[in-house]
Protein backbone atom coordinates (compact mmCIF):
# COMPACT_ATOMS: atom_id res chain seq x y z
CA UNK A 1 23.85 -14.10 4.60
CA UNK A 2 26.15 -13.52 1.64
CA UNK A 3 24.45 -12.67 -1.59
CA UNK A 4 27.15 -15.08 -3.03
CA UNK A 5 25.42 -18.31 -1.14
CA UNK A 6 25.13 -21.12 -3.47
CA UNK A 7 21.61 -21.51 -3.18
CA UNK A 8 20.35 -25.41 -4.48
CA UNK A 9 17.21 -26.40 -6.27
CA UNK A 10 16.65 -23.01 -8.41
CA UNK A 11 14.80 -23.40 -11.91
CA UNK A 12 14.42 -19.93 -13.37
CA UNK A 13 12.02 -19.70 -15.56
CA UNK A 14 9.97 -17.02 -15.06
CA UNK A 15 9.89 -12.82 -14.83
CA UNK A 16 8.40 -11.04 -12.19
CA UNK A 17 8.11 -7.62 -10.91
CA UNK A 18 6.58 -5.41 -8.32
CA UNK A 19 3.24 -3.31 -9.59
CA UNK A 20 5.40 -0.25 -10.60
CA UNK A 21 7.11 -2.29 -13.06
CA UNK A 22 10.81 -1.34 -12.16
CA UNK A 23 12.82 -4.31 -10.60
CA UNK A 24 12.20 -7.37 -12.53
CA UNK A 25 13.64 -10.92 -11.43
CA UNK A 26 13.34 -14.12 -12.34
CA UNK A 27 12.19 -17.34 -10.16
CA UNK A 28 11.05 -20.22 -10.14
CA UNK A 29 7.51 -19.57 -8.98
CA UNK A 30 5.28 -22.43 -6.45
CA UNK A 31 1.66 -22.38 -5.70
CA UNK A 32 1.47 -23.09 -1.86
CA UNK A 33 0.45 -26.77 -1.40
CA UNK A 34 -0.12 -27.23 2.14
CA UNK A 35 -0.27 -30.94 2.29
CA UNK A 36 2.60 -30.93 0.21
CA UNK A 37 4.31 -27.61 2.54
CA UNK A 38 6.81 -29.86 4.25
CA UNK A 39 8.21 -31.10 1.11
CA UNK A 40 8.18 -27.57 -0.35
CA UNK A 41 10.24 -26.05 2.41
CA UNK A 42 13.15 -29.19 2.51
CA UNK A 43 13.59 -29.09 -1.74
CA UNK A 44 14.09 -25.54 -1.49
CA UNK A 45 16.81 -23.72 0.89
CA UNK A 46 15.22 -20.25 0.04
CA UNK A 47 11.96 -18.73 0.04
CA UNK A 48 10.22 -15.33 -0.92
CA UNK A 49 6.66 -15.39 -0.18
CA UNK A 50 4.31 -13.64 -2.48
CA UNK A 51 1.00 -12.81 -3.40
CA UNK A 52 -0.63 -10.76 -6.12
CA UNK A 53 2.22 -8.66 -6.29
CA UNK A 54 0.73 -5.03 -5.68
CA UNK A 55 3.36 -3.81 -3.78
CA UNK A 56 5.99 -0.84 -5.08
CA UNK A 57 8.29 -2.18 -3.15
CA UNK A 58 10.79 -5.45 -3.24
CA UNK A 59 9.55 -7.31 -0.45
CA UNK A 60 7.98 -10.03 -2.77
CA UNK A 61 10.76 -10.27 -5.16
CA UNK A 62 13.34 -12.70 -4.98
CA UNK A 63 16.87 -12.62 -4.60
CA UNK A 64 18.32 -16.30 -5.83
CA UNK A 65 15.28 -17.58 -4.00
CA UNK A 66 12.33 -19.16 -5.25
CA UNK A 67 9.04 -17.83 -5.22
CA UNK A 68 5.85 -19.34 -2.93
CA UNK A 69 2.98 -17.56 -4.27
CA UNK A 70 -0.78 -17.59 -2.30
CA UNK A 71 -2.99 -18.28 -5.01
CA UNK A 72 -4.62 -21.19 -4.05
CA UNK A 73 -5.37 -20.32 -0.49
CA UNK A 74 -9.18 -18.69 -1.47
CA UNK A 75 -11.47 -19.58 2.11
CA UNK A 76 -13.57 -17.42 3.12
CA UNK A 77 -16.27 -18.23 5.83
CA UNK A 78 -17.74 -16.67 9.08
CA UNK A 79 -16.82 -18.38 12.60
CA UNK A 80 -18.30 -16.30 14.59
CA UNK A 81 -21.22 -13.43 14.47
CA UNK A 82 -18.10 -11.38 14.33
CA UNK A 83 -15.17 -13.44 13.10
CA UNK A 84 -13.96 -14.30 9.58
CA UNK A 85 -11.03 -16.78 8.87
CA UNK A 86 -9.75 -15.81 5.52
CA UNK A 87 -6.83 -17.31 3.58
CA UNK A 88 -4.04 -15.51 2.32
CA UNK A 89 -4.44 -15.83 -0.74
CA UNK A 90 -8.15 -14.23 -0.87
CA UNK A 91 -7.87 -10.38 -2.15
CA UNK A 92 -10.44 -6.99 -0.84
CA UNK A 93 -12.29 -7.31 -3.75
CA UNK A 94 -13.32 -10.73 -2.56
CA UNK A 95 -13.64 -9.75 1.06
CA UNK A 96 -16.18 -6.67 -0.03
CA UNK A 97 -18.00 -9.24 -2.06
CA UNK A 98 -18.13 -11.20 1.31
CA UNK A 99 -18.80 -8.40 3.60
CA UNK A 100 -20.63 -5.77 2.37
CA UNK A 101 -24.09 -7.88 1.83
CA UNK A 102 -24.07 -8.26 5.43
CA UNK A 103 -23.16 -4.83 6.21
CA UNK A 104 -19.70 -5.56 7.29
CA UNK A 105 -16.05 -4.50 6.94
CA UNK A 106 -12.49 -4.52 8.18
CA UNK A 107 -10.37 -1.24 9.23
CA UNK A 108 -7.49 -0.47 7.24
CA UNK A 109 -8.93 -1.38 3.57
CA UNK A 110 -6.34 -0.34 1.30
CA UNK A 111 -7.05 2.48 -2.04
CA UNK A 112 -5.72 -0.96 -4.15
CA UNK A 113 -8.38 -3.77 -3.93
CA UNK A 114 -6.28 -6.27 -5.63
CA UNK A 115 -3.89 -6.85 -2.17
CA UNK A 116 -4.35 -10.06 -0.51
CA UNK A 117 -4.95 -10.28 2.86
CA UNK A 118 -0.80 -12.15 3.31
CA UNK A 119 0.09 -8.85 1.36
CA UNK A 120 -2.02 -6.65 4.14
CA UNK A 121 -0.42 -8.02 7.12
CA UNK A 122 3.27 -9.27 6.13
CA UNK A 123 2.97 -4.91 4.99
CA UNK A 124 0.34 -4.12 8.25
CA UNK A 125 -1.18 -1.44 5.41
CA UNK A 126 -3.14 1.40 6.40
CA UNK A 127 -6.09 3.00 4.01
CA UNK A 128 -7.71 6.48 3.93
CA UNK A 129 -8.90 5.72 7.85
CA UNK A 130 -5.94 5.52 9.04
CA UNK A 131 -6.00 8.24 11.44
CA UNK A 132 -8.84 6.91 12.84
CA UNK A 133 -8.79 3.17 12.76
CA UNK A 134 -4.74 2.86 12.50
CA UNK A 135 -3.52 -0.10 10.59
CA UNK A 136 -4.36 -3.74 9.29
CA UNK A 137 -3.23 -5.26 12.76
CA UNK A 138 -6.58 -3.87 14.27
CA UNK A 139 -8.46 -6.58 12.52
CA UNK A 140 -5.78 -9.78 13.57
CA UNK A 141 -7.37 -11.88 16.05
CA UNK A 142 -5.09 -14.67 15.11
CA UNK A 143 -2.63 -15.97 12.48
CA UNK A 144 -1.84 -19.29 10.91
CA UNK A 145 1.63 -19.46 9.21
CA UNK A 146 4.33 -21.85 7.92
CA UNK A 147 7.70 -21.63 9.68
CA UNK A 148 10.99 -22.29 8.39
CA UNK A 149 11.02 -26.18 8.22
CA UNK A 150 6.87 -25.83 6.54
CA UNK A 151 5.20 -26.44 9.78
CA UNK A 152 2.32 -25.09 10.21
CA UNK A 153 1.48 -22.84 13.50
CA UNK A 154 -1.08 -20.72 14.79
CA UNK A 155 -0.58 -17.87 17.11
CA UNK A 156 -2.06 -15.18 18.57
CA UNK A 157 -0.63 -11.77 20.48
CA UNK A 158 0.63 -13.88 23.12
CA UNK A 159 2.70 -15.22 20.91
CA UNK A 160 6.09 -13.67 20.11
CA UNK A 161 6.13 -14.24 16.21
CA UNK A 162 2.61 -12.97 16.20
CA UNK A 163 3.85 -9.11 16.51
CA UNK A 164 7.07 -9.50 13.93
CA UNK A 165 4.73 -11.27 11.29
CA UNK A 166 2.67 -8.01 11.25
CA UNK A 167 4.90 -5.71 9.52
CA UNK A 168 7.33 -8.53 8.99
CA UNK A 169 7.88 -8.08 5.22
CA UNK A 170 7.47 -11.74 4.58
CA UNK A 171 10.68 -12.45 6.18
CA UNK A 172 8.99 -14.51 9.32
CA UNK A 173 6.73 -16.99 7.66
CA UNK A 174 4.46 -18.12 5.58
CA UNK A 175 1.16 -16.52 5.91
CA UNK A 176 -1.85 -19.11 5.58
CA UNK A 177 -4.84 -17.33 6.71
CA UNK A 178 -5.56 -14.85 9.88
CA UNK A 179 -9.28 -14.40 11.82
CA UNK A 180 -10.43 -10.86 11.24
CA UNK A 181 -12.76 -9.14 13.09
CA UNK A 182 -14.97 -7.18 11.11
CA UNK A 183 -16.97 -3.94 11.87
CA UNK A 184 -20.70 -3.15 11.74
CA UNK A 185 -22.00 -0.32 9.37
CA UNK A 186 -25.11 1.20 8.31
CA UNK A 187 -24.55 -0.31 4.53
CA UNK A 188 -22.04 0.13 2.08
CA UNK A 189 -23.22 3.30 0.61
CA UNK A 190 -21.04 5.83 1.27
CA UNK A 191 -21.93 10.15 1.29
CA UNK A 192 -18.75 11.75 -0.34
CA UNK A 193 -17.92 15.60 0.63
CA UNK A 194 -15.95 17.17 -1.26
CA UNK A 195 -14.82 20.56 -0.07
CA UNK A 196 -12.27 23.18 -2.17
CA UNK A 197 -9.06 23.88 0.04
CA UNK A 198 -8.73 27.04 -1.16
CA UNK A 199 -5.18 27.64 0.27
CA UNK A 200 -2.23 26.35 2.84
CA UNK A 201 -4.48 27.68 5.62
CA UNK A 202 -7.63 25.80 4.65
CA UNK A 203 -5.33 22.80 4.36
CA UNK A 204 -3.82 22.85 8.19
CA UNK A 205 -7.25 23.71 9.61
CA UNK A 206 -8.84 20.61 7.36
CA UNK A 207 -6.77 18.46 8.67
CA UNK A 208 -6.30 19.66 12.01
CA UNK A 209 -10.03 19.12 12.54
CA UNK A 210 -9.94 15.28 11.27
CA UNK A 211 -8.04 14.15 14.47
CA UNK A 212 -10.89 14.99 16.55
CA UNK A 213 -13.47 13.88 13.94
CA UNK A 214 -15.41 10.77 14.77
CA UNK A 215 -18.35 11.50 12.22
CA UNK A 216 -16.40 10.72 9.07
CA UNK A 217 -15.28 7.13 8.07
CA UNK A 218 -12.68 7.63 5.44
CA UNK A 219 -10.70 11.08 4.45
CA UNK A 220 -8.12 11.69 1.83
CA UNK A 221 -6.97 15.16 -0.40
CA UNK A 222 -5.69 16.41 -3.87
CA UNK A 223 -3.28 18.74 -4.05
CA UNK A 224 -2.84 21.24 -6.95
CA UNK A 225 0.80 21.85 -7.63
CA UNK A 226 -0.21 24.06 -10.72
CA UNK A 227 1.97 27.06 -8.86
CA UNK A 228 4.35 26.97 -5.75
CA UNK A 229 2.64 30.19 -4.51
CA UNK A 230 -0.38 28.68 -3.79
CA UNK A 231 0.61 25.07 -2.52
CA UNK A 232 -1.65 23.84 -0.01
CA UNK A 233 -4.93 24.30 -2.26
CA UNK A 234 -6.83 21.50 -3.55
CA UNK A 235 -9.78 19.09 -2.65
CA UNK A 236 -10.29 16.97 0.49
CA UNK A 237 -12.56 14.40 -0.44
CA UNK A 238 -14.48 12.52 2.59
CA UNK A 239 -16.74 9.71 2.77
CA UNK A 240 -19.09 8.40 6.01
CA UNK A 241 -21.04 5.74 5.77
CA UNK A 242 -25.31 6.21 5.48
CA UNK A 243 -28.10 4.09 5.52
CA UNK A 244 -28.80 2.87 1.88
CA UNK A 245 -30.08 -0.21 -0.23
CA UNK A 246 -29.14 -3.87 0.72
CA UNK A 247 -27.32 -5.18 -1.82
CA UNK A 248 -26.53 -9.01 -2.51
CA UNK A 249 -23.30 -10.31 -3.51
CA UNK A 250 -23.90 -10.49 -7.27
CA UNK A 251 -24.22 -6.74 -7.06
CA UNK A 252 -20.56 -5.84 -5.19
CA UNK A 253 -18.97 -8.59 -7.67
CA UNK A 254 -20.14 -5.67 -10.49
CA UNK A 255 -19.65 -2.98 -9.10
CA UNK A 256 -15.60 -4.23 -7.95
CA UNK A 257 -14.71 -5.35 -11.30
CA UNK A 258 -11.81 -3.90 -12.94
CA UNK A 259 -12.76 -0.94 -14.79
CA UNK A 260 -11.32 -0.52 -18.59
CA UNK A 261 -12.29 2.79 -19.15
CA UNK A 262 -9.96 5.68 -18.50
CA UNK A 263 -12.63 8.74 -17.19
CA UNK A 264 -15.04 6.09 -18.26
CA UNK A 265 -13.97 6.79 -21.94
CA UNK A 266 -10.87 5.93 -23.17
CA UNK A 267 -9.80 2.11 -23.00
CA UNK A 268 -6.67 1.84 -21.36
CA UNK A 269 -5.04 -0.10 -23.80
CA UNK A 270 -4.92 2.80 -25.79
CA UNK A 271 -5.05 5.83 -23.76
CA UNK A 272 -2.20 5.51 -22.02
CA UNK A 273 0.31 5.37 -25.28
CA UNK A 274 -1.19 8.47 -26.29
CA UNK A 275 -1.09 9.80 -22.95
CA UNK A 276 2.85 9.35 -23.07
CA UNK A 277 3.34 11.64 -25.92
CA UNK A 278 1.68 14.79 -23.73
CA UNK A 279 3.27 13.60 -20.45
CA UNK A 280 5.21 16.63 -19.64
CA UNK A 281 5.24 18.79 -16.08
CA UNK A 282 4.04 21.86 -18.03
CA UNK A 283 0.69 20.12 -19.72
CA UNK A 284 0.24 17.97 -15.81
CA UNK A 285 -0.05 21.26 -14.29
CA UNK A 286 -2.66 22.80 -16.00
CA UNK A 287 -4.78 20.13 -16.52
CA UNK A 288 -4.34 20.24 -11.98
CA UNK A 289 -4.82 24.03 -12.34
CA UNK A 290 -7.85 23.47 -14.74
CA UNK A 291 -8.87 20.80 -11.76
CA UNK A 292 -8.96 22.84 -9.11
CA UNK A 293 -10.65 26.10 -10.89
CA UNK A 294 -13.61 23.84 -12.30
CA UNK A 295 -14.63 22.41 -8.49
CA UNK A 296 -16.89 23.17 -6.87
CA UNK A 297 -16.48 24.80 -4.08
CA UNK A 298 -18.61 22.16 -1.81
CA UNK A 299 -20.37 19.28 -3.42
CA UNK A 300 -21.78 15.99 -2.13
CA UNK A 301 -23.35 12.87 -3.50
CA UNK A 302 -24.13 9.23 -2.72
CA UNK A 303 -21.89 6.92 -4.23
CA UNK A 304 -20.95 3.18 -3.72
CA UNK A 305 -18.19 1.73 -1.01
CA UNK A 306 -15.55 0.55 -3.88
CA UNK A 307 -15.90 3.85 -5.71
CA UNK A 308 -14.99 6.13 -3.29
CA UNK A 309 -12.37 3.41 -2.22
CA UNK A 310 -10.82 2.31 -5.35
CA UNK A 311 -10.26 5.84 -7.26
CA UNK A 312 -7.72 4.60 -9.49
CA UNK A 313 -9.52 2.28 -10.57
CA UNK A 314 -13.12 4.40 -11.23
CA UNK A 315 -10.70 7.23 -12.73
CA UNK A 316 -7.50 6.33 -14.03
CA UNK A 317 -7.08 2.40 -14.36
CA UNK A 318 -3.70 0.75 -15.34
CA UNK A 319 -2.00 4.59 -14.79
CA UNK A 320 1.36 2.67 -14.47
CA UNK A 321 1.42 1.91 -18.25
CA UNK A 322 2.13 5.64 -18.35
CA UNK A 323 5.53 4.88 -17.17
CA UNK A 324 5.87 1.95 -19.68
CA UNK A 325 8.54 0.11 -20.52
CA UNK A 326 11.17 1.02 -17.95
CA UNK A 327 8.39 1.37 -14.94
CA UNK A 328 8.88 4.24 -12.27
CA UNK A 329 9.15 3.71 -8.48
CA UNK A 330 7.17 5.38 -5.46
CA UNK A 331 8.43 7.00 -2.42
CA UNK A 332 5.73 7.61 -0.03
CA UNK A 333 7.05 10.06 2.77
CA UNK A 334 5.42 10.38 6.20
CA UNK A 335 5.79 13.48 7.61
CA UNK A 336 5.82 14.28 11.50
CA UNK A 337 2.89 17.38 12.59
CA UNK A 338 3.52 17.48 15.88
CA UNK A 339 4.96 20.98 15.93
CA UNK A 340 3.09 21.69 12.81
CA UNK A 341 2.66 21.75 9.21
CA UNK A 342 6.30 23.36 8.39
CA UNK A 343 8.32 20.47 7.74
CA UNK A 344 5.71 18.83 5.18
CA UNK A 345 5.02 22.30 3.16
CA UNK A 346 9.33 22.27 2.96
CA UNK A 347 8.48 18.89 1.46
CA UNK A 348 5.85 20.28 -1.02
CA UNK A 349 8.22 23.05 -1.84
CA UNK A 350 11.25 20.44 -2.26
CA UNK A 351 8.48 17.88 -4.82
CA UNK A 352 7.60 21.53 -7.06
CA UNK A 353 11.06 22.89 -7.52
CA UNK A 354 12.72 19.39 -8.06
CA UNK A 355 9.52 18.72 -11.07
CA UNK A 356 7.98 15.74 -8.91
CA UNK A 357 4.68 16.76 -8.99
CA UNK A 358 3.07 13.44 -8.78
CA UNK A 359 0.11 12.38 -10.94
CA UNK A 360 -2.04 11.59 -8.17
CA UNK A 361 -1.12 13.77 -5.11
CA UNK A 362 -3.46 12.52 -2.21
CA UNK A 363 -2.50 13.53 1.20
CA UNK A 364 -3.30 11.03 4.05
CA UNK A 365 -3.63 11.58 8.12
CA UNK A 366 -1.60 9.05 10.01
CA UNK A 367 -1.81 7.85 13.80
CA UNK A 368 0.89 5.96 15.96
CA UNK A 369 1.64 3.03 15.96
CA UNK A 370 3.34 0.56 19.11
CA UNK A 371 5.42 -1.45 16.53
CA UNK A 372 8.48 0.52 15.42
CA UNK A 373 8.84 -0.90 11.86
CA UNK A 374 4.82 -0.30 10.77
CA UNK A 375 4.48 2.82 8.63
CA UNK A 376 2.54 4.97 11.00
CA UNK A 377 3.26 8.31 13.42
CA UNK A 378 1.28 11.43 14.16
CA UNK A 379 1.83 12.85 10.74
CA UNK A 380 0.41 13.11 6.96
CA UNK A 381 1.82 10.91 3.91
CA UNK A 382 1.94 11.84 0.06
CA UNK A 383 3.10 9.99 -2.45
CA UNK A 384 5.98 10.89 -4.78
CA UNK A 385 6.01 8.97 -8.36
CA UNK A 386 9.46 8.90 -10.28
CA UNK A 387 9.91 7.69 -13.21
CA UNK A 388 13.06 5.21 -14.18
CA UNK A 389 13.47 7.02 -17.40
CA UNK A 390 13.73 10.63 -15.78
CA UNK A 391 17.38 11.92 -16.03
CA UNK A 392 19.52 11.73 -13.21
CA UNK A 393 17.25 8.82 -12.20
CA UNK A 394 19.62 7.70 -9.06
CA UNK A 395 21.10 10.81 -7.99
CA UNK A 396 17.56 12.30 -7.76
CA UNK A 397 15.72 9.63 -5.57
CA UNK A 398 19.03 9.73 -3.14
CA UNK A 399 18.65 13.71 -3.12
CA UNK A 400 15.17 13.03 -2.06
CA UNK A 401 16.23 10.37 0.93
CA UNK A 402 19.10 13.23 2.43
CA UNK A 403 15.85 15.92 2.10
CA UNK A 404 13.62 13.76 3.89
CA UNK A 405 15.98 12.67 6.66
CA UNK A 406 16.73 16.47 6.97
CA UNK A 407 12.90 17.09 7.79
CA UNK A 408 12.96 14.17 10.06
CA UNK A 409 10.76 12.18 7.88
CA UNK A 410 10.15 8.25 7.48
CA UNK A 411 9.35 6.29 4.17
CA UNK A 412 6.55 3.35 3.50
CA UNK A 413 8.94 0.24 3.14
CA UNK A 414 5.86 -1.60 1.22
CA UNK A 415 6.08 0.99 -1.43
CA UNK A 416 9.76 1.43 -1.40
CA UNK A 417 12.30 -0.38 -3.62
CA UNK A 418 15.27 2.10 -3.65
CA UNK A 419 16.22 3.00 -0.32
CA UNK A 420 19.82 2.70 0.21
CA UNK A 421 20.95 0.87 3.45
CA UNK A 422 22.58 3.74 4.57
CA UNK A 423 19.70 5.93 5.23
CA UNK A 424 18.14 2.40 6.60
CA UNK A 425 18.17 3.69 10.08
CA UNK A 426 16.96 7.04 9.25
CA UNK A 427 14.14 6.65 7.31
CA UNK A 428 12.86 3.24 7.88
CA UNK A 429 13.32 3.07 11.53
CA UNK A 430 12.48 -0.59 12.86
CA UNK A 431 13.87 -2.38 10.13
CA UNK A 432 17.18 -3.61 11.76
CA UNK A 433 14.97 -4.65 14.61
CA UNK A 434 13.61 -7.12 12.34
CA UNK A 435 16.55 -8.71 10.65
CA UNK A 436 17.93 -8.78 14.41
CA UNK A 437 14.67 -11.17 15.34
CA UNK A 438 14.68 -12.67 12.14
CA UNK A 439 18.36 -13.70 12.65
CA UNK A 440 17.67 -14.63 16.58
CA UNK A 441 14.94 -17.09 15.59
CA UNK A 442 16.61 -18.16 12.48
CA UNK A 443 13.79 -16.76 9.83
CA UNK A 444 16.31 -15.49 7.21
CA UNK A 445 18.07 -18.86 7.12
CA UNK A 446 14.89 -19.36 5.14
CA UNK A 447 12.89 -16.54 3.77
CA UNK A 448 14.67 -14.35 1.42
CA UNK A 449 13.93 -11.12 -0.58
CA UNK A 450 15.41 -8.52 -2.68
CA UNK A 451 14.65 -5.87 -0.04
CA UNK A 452 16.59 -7.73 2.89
CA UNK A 453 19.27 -8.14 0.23
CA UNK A 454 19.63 -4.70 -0.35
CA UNK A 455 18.96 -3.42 3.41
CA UNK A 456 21.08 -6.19 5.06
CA UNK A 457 24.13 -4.70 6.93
C-alpha cells in the first residue's frame, strides 16, 4: 500500500506521540463505540488502533490513518474461580487493584503499569519474569476483536488470527477484551534481595543460576558503567513472593498511584529542568559509581508488589522530561547466551565507548518463544536510551543496528521507532511474516501504522 493512497474521511486535529516523545503525528482520534463499530469501520478506510500510548515504538501512531483509541472499554469481572474477561481498554494498575485483594495475578506484568491489556497483547510484552513465565500470551485463554469491516469475533488458539493478533502490532484487529487466566500467590508482598555483582564473573554466574531457579518470582539488574574495566558489576535486584497482610482494594488503588516525587523529594515538574542542566556522561557516571560503592553488599526487605514492579515510578517518575522537548528513542537489544556471555559484554563495550550509557541500565533474562515475531530467545535484554538532540543523531542509532546484527542480536519492535527496513530481516525477524498474513487475509487494507509504513517492503 502506497504511502501516497488518498485516504477519505481524515479530520486532523489532534497531536500525538509515542511515550518517548519523538515521532509526533496528527489524527483524528475515536473512542471505540462498539454499537456504533460497524459504522466506525465503513466512514473510515484506515485505522491505527491505540491505547494509552506507552509504547517507544510507532505501532500506535498513525500514518494518514485515523486513530481508534480503547478508552472506554473498562470491564473487569471474574468468570470463573480462575478466569477474568478484561477489556482492552482496562490498564495493570487497574488489574492489580482487581487482583491482588484476592491474591491473584497474571504472568508477564510489565515494569510500566500504565499499558493496557490491547497494548500487552497486540506487543505480547514480557516483564522481569520473563525467563520464567515467558510472555503475555501465557495468560490468553481467548480474544474478542473487531475485524476489518467492525465485526466483532471471538477466537481462541484454534483459531488462525488468534496467534498473529498476539504480537500482531495492531495490524490484525481491533482488540476488545481477552479472558486471562490468573495465578495464585501467597499475597502481594513481595521479599526483595538485593545482592552486589561485584564483577563480569559474578554477573554470568547470577544469571546463569536464574534459569534453573524456581524459588524467585521476578529478577532484574543495574549495571554500573562508571568504568569499562569493570563492566559487568552492579546490583541484581530479586523479588519472591511471601506470605503477608490481606489488603483490600482501597489499599492497592494508594499504593499504584502515580508518584510525584523524584527519590520521594523533588517534584517532577521541577526536577527534571534542573536535572537537564547536569545531564552530562561524566556527572551520570559517578553518581552510578557513587551507586554501586554505597550498596550494600547483600540487603533484603519486605516491600509492596507495585514497588518492586513499578521502579520508575517509586524512583524516578516522568524521567522522559529529561529528554524534553525533542524526546529520545529506545533500542532494547536482545542478546543470544547460548554459547555464552561474549557477544552481550561486546555490546556493553560497544554502549561505553560510543557514550550510551543509559540512565537506567537493567538487564533482563529472556526464554523462547514459538512465535517468530514475539521479542523473546534464550538470551538477556538491556535497554539503550538516545536522545534526539545527541549529535550525529541518525548515523549513530544506524551504527548501533550494523553492531547488533554483527553480534547476531534482535531488537524489541514495541520499543522501537527507528529501525530501518533494511535491517528488517535481521533484527526483527518475524516481521515480514506478518505483513505476508496481514496481506493474505486482507488486514492492512484496513489497519494502518507508522511502523508498517516505515517497515513495508
Amino acid at each position: 500500500m502506497s504511502d501516497n493512497i488518498s485516504r477519505n474521511n481524515l479530520n486532523i486535529d489532534k497531536t500525538i506521540s509515542g511515550w518517548s516523545g519523538y515521532l509526533k503525528k496528527k489524527s483524528e482520534i475515536i473512542e471505540i463505540d462498539i454499537n456504533k463499530s460497524q459504522n466506525i469501520f465503513s466512514n473510515n478506510d484506515f485505522l491505527t488502533p491505540r491505547g494509552h500510548g506507552c509504547s517507544f515504538g510507532d505501532q500506535a501512531l498513525p500514518n494518514n490513518s485515523v486513530v481508534l483509541q480503547s478508552n472506554n472499554l473498562k470491564s473487569i469481572e471474574w468468570i470463573s474461580e480462575e478466569v477474568i474477561s478484561v477489556e482492552s481498554g482496562v490498564d495493570f494498575r487497574e488489574i492489580l487493584c482487581f487482583l491482588l485483594p484476592a491474591k491473584k495475578i497474571l504472568k508477564a506484568i510489565p515494569g510500566g503499569l500504565q499499558v493496557t491489556v490491547g497494548g500487552a497483547i497486540s506487543n505480547n510484552i514480557h516483564g522481569k519474569d520473563h525467563w520464567k513465565n515467558g510472555n503475555f500470551s501465557e495468560n490468553i485463554v481467548s480474544i474478542t476483536y473487531l475485524d476489518n469491516k467492525g465485526t466483532q469475533k471471538k477466537v481462541t488458539a484454534n483459531d488462525e488470527v488468534f496467534q498473529y493478533l498476539i504480537g500482531g502490532m495492531g495490524m490484525f484487529g481491533f482488540i476488545i477484551s481477552a479472558e486471562l487466566i490468573t495465578k495464585n500467590i501467597k499475597s502481594p508482598w513481595i521479599f526483595e534481595k538485593s545482592t552486589k555483582l561485584e564483577n563480569k564473573e559474578a554477573f554470568i554466574n547470577f544469571f546463569t543460576d536464574l534459569k534453573n531457579n524456581n524459588e524467585i518470582d521476578y529478577a532484574v539488574t543495574w549495571l554500573d558503567f562508571s568504568s569499562k574495566q569493570y563492566l559487568g558489576r552492579g546490583l541484581a535486584l530479586t523479588g519472591t513472593f511471601i506470605e503477608g497482610t490481606e489488603v483490600d482494594e482501597d489499599y492497592v488503588k494508594t499504593k499504584i498511584k502515580f508518584n510525584n516525587y523524584v527519590f520521594g523529594i523533588f517534584h517532577h515538574k521541577y526536577f527534571w529542568k534542573i536535572a537537564k542542566i547536569f545531564y552530562y556522561r561524566p556527572i551520570l557516571n559517578l553518581l552510578n559509581l557513587i551507586k554501586f560503592h554505597f550498596s550494600r553488599k547483600f540487603s533484603q526487605k519486605k516491600i509492596f508488589y507495585s514497588d518492586y514492579m513499578w521502579i520508575d515510578n517509586k524512583l524516578i517518575p516522568e524521567y522522559r522530561k529529561l529528554y524534553s522537548p525533542k524526546g529520545f528513542i529506545e533500542i532494547q537489544p536482545l542478546v543470544n547466551i547460548e554459547n555464552g556471555f561474549d557477544n552481550f559484554f561486546k555490546l556493553l563495550e560497544y554502549i561505553k565507548e560510543n557514550k550510551l550509557e543509559p540512565l537506567f541500565p537493567s538487564v533482563k533474562l529472556h526464554k523462547k518463544h514459538e512465535s517468530p515475531w514475539t521479542f523473546a530467545g534464550n538470551g538477556i535484554s538491556i535497554c539503550i536510551d538516545i536522545p534526539v538532540a545527541r549529535k550525529n543523531f541518525t548515523k549513530t542509532i544506524n551504527e548501533l543496528y550494523e553492531f547488533l546484527i554483527d553480534i547476531d542480536a534482535r531488537v524489541y519492535l514495541a520499543k522501537d521507532s527507528t529501525l530501518d527496513k533494511k535491517f528488517t530481516n535481521k533484527l526483527a525477524p518475524g516481521f515480514k511474516e506478518l505483513i505476508e498474513k496481514s496481506n493474505e487475509l486482507n488486514f492492512d487494507q484496513k489497519f494502518y501504522s507508522n511502523m508498517v509504513s516505515r517497515l513495508k517492503d
